[in-house]
N, C-alpha and C. Protein backbone atom coordinates (compact mmCIF):
# COMPACT_ATOMS: atom_id res chain seq x y z
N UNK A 1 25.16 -21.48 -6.91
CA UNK A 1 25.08 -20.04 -7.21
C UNK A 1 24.01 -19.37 -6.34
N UNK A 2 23.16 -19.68 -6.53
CA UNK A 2 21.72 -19.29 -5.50
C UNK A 2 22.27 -19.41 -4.05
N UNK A 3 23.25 -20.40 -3.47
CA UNK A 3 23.17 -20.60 -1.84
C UNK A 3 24.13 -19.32 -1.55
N UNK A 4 24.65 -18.52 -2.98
CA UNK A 4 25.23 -17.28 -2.22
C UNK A 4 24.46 -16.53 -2.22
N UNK A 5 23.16 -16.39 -2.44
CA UNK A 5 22.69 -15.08 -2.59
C UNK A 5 21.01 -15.55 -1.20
N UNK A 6 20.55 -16.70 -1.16
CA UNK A 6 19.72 -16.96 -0.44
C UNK A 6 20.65 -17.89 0.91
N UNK A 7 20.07 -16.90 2.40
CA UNK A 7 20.72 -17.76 3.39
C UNK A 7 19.80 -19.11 3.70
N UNK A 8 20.73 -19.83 4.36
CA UNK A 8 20.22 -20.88 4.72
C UNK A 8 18.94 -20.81 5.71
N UNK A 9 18.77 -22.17 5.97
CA UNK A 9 17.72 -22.33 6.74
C UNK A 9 18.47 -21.92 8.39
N UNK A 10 19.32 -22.58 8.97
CA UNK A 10 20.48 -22.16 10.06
C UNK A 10 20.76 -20.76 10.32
N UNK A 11 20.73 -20.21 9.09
CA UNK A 11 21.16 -18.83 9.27
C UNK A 11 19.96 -17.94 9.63
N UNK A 12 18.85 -18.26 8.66
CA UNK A 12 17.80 -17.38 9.39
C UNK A 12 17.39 -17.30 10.71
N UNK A 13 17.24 -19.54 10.96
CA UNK A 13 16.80 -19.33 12.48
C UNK A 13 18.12 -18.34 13.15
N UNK A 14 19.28 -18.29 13.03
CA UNK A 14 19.98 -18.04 13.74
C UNK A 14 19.59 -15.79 13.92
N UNK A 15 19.30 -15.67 12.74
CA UNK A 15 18.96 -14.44 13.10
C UNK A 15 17.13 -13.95 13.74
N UNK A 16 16.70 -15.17 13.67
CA UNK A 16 15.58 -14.92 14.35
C UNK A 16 15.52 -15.21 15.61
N UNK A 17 16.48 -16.10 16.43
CA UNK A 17 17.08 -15.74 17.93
C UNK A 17 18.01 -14.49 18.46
N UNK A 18 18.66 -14.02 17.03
CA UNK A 18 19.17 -13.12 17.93
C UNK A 18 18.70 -11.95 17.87
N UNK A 19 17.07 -11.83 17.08
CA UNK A 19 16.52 -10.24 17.59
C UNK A 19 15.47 -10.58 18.90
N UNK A 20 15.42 -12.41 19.30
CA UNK A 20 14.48 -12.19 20.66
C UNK A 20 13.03 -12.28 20.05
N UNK A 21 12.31 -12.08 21.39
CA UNK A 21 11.14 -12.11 21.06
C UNK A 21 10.30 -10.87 19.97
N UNK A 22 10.25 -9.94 19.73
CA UNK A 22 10.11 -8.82 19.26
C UNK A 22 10.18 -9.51 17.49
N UNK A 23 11.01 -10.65 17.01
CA UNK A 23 10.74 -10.76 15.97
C UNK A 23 10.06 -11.61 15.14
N UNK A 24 9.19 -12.15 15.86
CA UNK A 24 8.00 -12.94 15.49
C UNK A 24 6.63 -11.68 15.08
N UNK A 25 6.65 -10.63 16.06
CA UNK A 25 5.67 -9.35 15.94
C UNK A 25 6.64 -8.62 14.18
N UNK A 26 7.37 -8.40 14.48
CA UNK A 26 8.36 -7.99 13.34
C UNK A 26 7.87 -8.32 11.94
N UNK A 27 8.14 -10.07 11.70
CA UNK A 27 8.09 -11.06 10.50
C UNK A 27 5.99 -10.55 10.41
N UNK A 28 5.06 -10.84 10.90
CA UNK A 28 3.77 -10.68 11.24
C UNK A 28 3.55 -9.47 10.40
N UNK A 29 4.28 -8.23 10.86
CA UNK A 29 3.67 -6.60 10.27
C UNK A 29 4.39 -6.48 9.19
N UNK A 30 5.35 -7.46 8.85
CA UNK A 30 6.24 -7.54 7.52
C UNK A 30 5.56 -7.73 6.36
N UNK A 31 4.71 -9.20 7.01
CA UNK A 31 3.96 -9.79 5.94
C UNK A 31 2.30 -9.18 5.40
N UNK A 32 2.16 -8.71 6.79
CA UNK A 32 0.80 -7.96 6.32
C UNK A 32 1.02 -6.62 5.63
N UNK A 33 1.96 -5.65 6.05
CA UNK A 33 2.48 -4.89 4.93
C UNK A 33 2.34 -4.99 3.81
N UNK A 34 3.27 -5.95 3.42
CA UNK A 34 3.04 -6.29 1.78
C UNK A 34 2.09 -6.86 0.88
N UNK A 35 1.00 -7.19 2.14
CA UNK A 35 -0.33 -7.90 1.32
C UNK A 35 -0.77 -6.58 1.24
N UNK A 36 -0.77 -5.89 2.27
CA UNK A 36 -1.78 -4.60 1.90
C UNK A 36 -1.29 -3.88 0.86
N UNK A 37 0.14 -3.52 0.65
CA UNK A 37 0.78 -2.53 -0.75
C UNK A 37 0.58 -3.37 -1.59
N UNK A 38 0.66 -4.40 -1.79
CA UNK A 38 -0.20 -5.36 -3.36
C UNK A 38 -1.35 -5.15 -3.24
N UNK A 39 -2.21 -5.50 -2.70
CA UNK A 39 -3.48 -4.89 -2.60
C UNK A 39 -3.88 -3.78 -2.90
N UNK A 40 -3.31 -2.63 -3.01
CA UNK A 40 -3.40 -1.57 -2.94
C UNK A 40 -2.68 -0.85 -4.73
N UNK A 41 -1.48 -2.27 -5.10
CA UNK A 41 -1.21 -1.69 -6.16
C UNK A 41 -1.79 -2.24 -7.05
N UNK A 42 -2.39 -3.62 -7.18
CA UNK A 42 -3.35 -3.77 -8.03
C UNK A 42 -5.03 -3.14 -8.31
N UNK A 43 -4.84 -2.37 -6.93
CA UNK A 43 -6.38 -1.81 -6.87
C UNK A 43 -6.55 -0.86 -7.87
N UNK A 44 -5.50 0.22 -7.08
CA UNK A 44 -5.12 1.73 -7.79
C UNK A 44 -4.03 1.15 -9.38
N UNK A 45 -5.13 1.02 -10.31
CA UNK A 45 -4.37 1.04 -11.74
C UNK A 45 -5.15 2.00 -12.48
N UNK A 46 -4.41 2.34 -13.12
CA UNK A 46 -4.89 3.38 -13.95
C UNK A 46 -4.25 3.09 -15.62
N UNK A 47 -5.13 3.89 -16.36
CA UNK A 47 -5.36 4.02 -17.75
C UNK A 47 -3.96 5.04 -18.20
N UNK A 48 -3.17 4.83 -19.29
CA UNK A 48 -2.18 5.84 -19.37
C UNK A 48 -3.26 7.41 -20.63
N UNK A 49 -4.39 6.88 -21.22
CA UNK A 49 -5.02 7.88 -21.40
C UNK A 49 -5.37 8.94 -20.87
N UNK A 50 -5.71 10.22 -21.18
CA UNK A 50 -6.19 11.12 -20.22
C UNK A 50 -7.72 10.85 -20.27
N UNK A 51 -8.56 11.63 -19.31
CA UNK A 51 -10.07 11.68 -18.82
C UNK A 51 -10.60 11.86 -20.63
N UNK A 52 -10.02 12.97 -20.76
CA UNK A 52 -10.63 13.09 -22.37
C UNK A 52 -10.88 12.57 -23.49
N UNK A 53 -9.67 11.74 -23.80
CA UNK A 53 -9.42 10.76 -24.39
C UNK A 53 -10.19 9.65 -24.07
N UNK A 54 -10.17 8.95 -22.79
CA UNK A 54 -11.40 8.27 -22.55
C UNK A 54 -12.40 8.46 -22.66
N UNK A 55 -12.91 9.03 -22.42
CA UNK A 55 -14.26 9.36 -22.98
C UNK A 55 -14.64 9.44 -23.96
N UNK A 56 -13.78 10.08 -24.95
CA UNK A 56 -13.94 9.80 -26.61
C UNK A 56 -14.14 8.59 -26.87
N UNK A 57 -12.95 8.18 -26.58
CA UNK A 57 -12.70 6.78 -27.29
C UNK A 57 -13.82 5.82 -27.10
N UNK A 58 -14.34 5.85 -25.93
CA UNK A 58 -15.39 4.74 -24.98
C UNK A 58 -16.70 5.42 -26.22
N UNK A 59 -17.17 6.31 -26.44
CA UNK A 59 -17.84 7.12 -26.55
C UNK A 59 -18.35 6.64 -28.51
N UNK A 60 -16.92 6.60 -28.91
CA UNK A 60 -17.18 6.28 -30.51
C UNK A 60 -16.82 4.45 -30.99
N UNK A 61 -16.90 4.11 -29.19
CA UNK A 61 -16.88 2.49 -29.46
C UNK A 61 -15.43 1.96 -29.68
N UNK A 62 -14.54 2.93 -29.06
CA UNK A 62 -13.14 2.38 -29.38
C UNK A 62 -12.64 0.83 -28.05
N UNK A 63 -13.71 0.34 -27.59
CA UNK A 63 -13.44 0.17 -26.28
C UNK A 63 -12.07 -0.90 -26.37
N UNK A 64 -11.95 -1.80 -27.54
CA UNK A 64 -10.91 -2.70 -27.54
C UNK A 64 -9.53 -1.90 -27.69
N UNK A 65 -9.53 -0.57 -27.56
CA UNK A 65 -8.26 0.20 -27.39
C UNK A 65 -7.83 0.25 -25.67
N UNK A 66 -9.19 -0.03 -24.79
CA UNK A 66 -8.28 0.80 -23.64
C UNK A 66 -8.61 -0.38 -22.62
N UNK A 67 -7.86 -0.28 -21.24
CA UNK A 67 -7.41 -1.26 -20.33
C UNK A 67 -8.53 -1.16 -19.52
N UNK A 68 -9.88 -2.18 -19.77
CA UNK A 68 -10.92 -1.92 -19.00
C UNK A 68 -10.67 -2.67 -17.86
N UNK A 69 -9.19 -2.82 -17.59
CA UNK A 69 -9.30 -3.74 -16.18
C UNK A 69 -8.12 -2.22 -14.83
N UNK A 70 -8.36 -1.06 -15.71
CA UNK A 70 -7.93 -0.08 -14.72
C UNK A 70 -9.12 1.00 -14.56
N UNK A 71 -8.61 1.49 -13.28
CA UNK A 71 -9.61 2.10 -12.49
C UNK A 71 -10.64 3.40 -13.55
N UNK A 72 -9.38 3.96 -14.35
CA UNK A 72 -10.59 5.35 -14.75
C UNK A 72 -10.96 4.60 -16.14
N UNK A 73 -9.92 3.50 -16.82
CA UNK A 73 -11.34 3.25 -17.99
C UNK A 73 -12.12 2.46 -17.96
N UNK A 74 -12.39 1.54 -16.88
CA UNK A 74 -13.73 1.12 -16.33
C UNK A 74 -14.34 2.17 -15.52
N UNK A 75 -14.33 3.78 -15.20
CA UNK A 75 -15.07 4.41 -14.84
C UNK A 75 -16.01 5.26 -16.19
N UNK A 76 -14.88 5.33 -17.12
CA UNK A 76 -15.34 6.08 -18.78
C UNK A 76 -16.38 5.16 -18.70
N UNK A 77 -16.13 3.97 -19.12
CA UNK A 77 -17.07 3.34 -19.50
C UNK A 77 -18.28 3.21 -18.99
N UNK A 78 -18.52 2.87 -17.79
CA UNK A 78 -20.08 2.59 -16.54
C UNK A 78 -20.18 4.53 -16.94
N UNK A 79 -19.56 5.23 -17.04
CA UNK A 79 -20.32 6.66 -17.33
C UNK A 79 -20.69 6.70 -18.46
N UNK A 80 -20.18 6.93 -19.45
CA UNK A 80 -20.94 6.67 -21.09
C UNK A 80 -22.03 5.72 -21.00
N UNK A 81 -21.88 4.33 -20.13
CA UNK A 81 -23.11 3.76 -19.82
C UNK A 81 -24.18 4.42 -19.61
N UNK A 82 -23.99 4.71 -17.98
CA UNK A 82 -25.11 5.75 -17.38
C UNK A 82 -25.66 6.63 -18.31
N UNK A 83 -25.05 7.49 -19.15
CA UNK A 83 -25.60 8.77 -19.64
C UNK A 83 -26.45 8.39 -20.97
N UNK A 84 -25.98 7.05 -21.48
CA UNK A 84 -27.28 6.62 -22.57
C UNK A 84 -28.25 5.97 -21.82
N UNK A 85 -28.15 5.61 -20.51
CA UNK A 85 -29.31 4.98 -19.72
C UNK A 85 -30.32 6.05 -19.19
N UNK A 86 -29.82 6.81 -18.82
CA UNK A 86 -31.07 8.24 -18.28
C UNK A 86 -30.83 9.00 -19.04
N UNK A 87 -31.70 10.11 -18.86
CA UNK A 87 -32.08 10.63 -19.69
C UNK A 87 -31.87 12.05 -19.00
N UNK A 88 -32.14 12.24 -17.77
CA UNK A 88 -31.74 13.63 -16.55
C UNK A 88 -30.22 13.58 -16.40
N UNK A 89 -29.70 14.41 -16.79
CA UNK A 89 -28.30 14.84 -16.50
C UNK A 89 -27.89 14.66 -14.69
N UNK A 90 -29.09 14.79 -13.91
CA UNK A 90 -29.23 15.26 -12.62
C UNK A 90 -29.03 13.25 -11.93
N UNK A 91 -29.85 12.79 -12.67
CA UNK A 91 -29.67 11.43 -12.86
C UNK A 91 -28.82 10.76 -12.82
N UNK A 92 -28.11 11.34 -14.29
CA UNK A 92 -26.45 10.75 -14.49
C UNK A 92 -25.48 10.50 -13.13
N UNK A 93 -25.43 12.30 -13.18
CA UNK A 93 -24.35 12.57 -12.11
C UNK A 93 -24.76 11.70 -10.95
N UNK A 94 -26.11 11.73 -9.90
CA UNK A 94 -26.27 11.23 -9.31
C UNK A 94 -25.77 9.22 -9.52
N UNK A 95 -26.38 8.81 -10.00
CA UNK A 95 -25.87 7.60 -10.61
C UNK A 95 -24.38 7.10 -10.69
N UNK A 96 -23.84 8.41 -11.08
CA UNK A 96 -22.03 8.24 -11.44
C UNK A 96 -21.29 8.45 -10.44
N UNK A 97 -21.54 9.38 -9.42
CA UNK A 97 -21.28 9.87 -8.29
C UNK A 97 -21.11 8.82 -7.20
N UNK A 98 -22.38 7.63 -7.34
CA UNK A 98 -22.27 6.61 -6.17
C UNK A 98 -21.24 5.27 -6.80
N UNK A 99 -21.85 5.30 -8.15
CA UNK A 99 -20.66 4.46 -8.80
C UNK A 99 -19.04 4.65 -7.98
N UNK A 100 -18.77 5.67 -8.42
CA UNK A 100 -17.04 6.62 -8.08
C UNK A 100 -17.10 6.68 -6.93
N UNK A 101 -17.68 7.11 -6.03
CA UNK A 101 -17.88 6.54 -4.51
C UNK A 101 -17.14 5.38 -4.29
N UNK A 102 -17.62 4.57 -4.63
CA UNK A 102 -17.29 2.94 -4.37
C UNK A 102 -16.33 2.63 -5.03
N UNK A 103 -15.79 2.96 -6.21
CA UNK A 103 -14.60 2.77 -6.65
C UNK A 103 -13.54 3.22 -5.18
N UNK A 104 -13.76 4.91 -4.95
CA UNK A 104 -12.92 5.35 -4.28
C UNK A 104 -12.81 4.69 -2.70
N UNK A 105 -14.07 4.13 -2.13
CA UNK A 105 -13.47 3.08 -1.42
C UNK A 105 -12.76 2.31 -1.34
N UNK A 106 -12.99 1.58 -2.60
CA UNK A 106 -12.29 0.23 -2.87
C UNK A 106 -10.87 0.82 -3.25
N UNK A 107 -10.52 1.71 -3.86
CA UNK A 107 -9.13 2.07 -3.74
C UNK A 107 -8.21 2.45 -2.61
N UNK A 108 -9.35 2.92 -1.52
CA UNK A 108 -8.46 3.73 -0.10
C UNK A 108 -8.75 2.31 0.51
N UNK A 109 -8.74 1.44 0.73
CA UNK A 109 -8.97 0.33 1.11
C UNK A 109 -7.54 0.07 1.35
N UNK A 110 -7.31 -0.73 2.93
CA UNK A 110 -6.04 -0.42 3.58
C UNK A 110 -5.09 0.19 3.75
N UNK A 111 -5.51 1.59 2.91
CA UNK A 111 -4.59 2.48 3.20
C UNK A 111 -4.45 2.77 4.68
N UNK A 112 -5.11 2.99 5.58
CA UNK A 112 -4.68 3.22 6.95
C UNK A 112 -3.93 2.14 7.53
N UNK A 113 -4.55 0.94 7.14
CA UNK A 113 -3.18 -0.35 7.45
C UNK A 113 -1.74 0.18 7.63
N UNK A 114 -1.63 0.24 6.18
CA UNK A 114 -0.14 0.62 5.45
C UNK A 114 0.40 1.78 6.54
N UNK A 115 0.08 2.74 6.86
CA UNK A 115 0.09 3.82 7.71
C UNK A 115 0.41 3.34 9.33
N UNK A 116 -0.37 2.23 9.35
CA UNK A 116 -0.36 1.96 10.92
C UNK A 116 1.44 1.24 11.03
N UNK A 117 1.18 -0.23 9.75
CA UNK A 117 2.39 -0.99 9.81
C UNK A 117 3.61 -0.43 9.68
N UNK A 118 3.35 0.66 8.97
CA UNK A 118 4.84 1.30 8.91
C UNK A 118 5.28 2.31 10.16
N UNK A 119 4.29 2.42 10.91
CA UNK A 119 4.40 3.45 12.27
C UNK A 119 5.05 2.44 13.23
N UNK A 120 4.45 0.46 13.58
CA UNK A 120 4.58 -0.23 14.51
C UNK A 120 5.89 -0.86 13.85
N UNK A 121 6.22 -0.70 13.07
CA UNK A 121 7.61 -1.46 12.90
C UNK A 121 8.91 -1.49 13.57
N UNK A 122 9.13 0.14 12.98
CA UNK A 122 10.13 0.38 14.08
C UNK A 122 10.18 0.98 15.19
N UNK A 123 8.59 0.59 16.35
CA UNK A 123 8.36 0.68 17.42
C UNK A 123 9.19 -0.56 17.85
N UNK A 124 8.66 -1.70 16.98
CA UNK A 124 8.65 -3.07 17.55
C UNK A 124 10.33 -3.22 18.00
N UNK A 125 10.80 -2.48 16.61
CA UNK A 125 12.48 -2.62 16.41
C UNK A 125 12.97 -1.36 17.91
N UNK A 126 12.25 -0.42 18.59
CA UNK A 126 12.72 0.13 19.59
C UNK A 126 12.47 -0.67 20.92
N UNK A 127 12.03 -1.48 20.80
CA UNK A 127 10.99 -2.38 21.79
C UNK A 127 11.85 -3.61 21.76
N UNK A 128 12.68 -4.13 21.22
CA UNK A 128 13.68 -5.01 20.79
C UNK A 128 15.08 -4.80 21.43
N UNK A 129 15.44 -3.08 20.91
CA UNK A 129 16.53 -2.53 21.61
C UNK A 129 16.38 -2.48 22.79
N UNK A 130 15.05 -1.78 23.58
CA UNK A 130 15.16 -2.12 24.79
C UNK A 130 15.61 -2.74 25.79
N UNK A 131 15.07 -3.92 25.38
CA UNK A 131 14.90 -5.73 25.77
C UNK A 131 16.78 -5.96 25.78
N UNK A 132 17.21 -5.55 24.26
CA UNK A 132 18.78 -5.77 24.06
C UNK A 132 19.52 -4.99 25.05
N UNK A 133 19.17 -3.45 25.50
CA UNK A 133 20.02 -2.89 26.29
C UNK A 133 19.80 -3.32 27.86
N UNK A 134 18.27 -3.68 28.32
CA UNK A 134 18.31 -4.50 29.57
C UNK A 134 19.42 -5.50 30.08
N UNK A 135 19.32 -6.48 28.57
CA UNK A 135 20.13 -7.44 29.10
C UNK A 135 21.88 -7.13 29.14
N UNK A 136 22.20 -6.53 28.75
CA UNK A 136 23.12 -5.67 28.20
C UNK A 136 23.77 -5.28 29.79
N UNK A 137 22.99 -4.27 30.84
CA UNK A 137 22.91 -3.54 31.97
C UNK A 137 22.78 -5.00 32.87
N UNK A 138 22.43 -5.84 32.16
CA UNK A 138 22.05 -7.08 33.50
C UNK A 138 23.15 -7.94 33.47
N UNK A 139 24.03 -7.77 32.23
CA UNK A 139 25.12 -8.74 32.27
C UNK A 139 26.62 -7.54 32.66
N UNK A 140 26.19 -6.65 32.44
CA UNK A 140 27.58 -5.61 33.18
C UNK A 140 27.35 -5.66 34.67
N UNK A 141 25.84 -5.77 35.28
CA UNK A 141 26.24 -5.70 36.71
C UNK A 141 26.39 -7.32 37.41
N UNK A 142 26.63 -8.16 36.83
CA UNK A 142 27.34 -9.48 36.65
C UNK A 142 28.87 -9.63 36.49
N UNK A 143 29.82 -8.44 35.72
CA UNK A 143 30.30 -8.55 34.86
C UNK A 143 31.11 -9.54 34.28
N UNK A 144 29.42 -10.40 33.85
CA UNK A 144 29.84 -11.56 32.39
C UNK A 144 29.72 -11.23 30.92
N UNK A 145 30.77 -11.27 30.71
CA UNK A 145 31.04 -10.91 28.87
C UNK A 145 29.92 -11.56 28.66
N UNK A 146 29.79 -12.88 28.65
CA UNK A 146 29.25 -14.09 27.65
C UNK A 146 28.46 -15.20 28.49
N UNK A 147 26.80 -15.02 28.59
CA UNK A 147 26.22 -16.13 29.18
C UNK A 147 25.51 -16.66 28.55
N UNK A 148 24.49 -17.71 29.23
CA UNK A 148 23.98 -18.37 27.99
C UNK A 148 22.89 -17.72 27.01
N UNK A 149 22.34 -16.60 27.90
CA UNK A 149 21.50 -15.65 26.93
C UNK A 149 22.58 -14.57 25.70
N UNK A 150 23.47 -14.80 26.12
CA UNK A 150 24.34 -13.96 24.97
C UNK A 150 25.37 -12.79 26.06
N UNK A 151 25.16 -12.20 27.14
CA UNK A 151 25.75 -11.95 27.59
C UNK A 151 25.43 -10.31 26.94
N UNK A 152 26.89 -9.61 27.49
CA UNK A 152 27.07 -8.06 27.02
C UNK A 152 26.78 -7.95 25.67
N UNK A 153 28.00 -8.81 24.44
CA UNK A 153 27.84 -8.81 23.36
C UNK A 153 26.36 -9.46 22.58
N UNK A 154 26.09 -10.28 23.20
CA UNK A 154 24.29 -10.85 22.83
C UNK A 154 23.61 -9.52 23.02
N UNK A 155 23.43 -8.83 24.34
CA UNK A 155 22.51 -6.97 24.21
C UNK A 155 22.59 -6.77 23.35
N UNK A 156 23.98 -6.26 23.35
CA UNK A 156 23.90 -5.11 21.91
C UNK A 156 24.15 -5.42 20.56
N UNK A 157 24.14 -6.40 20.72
CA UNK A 157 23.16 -6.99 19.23
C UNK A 157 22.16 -7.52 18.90
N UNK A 158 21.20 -7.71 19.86
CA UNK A 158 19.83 -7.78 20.26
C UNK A 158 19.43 -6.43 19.77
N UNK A 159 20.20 -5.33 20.50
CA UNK A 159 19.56 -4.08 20.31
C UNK A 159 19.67 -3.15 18.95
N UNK A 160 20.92 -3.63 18.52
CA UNK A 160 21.50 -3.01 17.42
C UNK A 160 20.42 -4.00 15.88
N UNK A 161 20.37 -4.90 16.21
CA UNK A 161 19.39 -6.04 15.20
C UNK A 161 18.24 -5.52 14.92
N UNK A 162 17.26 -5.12 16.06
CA UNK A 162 15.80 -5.20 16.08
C UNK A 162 15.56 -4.33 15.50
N UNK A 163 16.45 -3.04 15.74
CA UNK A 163 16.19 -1.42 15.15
C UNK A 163 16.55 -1.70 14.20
N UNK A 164 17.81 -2.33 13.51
CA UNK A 164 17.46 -2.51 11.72
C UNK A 164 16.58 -3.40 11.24
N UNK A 165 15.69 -3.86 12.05
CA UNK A 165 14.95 -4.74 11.08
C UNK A 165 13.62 -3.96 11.08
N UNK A 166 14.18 -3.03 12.17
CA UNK A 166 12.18 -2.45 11.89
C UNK A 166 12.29 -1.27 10.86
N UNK A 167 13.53 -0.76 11.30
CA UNK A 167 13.85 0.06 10.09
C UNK A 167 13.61 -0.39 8.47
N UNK A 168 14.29 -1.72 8.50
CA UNK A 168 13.87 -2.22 6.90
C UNK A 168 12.59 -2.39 6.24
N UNK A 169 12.06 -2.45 7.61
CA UNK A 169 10.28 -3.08 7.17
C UNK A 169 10.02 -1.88 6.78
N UNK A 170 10.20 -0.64 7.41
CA UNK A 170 9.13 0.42 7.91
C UNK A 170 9.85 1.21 6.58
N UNK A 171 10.51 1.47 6.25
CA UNK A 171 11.38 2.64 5.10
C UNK A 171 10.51 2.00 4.19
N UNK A 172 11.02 0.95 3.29
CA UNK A 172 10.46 0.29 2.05
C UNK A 172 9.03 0.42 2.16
N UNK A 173 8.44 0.25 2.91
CA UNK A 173 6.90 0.28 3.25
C UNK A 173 6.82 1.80 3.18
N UNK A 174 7.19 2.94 3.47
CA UNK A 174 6.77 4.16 3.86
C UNK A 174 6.93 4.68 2.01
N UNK A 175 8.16 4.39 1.50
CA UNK A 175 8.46 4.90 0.78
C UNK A 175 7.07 4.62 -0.53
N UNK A 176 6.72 3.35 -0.65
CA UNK A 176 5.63 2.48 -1.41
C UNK A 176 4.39 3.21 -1.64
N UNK A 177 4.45 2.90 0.17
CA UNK A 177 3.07 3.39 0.61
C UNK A 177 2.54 4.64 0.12
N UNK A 178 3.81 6.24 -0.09
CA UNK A 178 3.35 7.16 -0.45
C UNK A 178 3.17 6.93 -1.85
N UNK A 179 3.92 6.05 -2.94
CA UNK A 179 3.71 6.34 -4.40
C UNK A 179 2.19 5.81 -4.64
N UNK A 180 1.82 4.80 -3.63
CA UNK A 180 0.46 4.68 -4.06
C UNK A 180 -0.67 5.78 -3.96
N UNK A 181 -0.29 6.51 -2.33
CA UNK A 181 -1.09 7.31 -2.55
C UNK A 181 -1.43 8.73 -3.03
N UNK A 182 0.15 8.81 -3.62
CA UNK A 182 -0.07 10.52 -4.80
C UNK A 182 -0.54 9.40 -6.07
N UNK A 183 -0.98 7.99 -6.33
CA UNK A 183 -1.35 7.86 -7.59
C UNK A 183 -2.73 7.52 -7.14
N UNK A 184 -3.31 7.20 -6.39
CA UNK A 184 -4.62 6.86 -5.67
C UNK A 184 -5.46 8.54 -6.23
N UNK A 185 -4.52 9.30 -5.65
CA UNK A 185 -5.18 10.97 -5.62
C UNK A 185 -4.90 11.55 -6.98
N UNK A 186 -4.62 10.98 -7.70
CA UNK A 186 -3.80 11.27 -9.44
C UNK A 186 -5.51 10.37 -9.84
N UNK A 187 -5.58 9.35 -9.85
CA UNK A 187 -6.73 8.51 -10.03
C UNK A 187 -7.76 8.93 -9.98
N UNK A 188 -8.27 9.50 -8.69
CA UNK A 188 -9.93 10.35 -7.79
C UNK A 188 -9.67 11.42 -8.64
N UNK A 189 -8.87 12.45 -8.72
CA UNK A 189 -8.52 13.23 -10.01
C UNK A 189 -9.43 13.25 -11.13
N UNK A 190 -8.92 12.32 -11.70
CA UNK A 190 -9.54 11.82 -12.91
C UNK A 190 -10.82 11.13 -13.12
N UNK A 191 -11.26 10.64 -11.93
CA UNK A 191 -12.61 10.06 -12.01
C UNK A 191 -13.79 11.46 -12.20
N UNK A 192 -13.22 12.14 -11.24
CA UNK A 192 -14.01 13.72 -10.99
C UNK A 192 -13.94 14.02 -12.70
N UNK A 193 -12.78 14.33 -13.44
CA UNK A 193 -12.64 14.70 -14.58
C UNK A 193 -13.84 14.24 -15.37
N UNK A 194 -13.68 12.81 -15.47
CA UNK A 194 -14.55 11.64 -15.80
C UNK A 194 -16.16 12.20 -16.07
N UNK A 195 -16.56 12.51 -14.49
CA UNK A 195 -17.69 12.63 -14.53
C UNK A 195 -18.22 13.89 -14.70
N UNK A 196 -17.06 14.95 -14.69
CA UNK A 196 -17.60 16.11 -15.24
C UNK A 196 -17.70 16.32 -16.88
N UNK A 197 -16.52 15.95 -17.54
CA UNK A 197 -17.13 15.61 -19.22
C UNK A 197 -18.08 15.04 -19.75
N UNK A 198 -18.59 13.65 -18.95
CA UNK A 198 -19.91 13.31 -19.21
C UNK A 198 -21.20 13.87 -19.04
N UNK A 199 -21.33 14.27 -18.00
CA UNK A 199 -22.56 15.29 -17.53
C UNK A 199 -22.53 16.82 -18.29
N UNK A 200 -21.22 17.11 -18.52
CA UNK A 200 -21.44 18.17 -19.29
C UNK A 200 -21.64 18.44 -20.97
N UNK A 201 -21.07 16.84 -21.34
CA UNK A 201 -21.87 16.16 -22.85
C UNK A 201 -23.12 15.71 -22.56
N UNK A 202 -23.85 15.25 -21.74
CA UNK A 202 -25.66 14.97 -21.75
C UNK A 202 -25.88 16.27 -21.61
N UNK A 203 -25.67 17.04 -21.06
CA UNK A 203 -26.03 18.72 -21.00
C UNK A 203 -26.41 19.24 -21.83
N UNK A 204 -25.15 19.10 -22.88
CA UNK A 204 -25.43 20.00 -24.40
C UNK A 204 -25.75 19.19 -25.05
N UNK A 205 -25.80 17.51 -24.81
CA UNK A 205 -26.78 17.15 -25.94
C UNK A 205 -28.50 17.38 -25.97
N UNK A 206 -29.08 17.70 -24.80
CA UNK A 206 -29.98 17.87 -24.44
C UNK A 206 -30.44 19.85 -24.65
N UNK A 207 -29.39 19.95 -24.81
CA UNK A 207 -29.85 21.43 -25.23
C UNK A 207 -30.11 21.99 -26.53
N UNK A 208 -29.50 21.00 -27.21
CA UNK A 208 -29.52 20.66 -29.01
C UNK A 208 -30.64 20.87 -29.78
C-alpha cells in the first residue's frame, strides 16, 4: 500500500538525474527552508488569551491556566514579575522593554533566511532550464533526437523539471513563510499590549 504512494529508491535517483546538476543546490535550500519555518513556528507561539486576560490571570495567580511555553504568556508573566520587583514604573518599563527586545529577536530569527530561500529556489529552477534549453539547441544543431546525455527530449525536460521543482520549494515556502510573519507581528502586538497594561497598573498603584 505505501509503495503506491512513496517512490522508490530508482525512481528518485532517476529524477535527480534528470533535473542535472542544479538539483543537489535545489534538495540543500529545500531542506534548510524547512528547518528555518519550524524554527520559526515553534518560536512564534502564542497564547489564545488576549494581553488582558493575561495579565489578570498571571496577576491573581491563575498561572496553571495558561501556556507558559508561548511567547506572550511567558511575557505576562516575567512582566507581573518585573513590576513586583521594582518599585519605579520607569524601571519596569525599562526592564520589560529589554526583556521583549529579545524575545522579538528570537522570534525574527531566520526570518530573512526564509525570504532569501524562497527567492533562490526558483532561480536555481531557472538556472536548470537554462542548462535544459542549452542542451536542447546543442542537440538540434546535431540533429540527434536521443544521445547519451538525453538528447532534444532529455533538454526539455531538464528544463521543464527544474522550474517545477523550484517552483514547489519556493510557493509552499512563500506561502508559510507569510503566515508566520502576520502572526510574528500579531505576537510584537501583544507584547507592546503586555507592557503597556503593566506599567500602567504600577502607575495607579503607586498613585493610590
Amino acid at each position: 500500500m505505501l509503495e503506491t504512494f512513496i517512490p522508490s529508491y530508482s525512481v528518485l535517483l532517476e529524477y535527480y538525474e534528470m533535473g542535472g546538476f542544479v538539483m543537489l543546490p535545489l534538495i540543500i535550500v529545500s531542506i534548510l527552508l524547512w528547518y528555518a519555518l519550524v524554527y520559526r513556528v515553534m518560536t512564534v507561539r502564542s497564547s489564545q488569551h488576549k494581553p488582558r486576560d493575561l495579565v489578570r490571570k498571571v496577576k491573581k495567580g491563575k498561572r496553571k491556566f495558561l501556556n507558559l511555553k508561548s511567547v506572550n504568556a511567558e511575557a505576562a508573566k516575567f512582566a507581573m514579575d518585573t513590576s513586583r520587583e521594582y518599585r519605579s514604573p520607569v524601571n519596569v518599563k525599562a526592564r520589560i522593554d529589554e526583556h521583549f527586545f529579545n524575545l522579538k529577536e528570537t522570534m525574527a530569527r531566520h526570518r530573512s533566511l526564509v525570504r532569501s530561500l524562497v527567492a533562490v529556489a526558483p532561480l536555481l529552477g531557472l538556472l536548470g532550464t537554462v542548462d535544459g534549453m542549452m542542451e536542447t539547441f546543442d542537440s538540434l544543431g546535431t540533429m540527434s533526437l536521443f544521445t547519451q546525455t538525453g538528447g532534444i527530449a532529455g533538454g526539455i525536460s531538464k528544463a521543464l523539471f527544474t522550474t517545477q521543482v523550484g517552483l514547489a520549494i519556493s510557493i509552499p515556502g512563500l506561502l508559510v513563510g507569510r503566515m508566520i510573519e502576520r502572526k510574528e507581528r500579531n505576537v510584537c502586538r501583544e507584547l507592546d499590549q503586555i507592557r503597556d497594561l503593566v506599567c500602567a497598573q504600577k502607575q495607579a498603584s503607586l498613585s493610590k
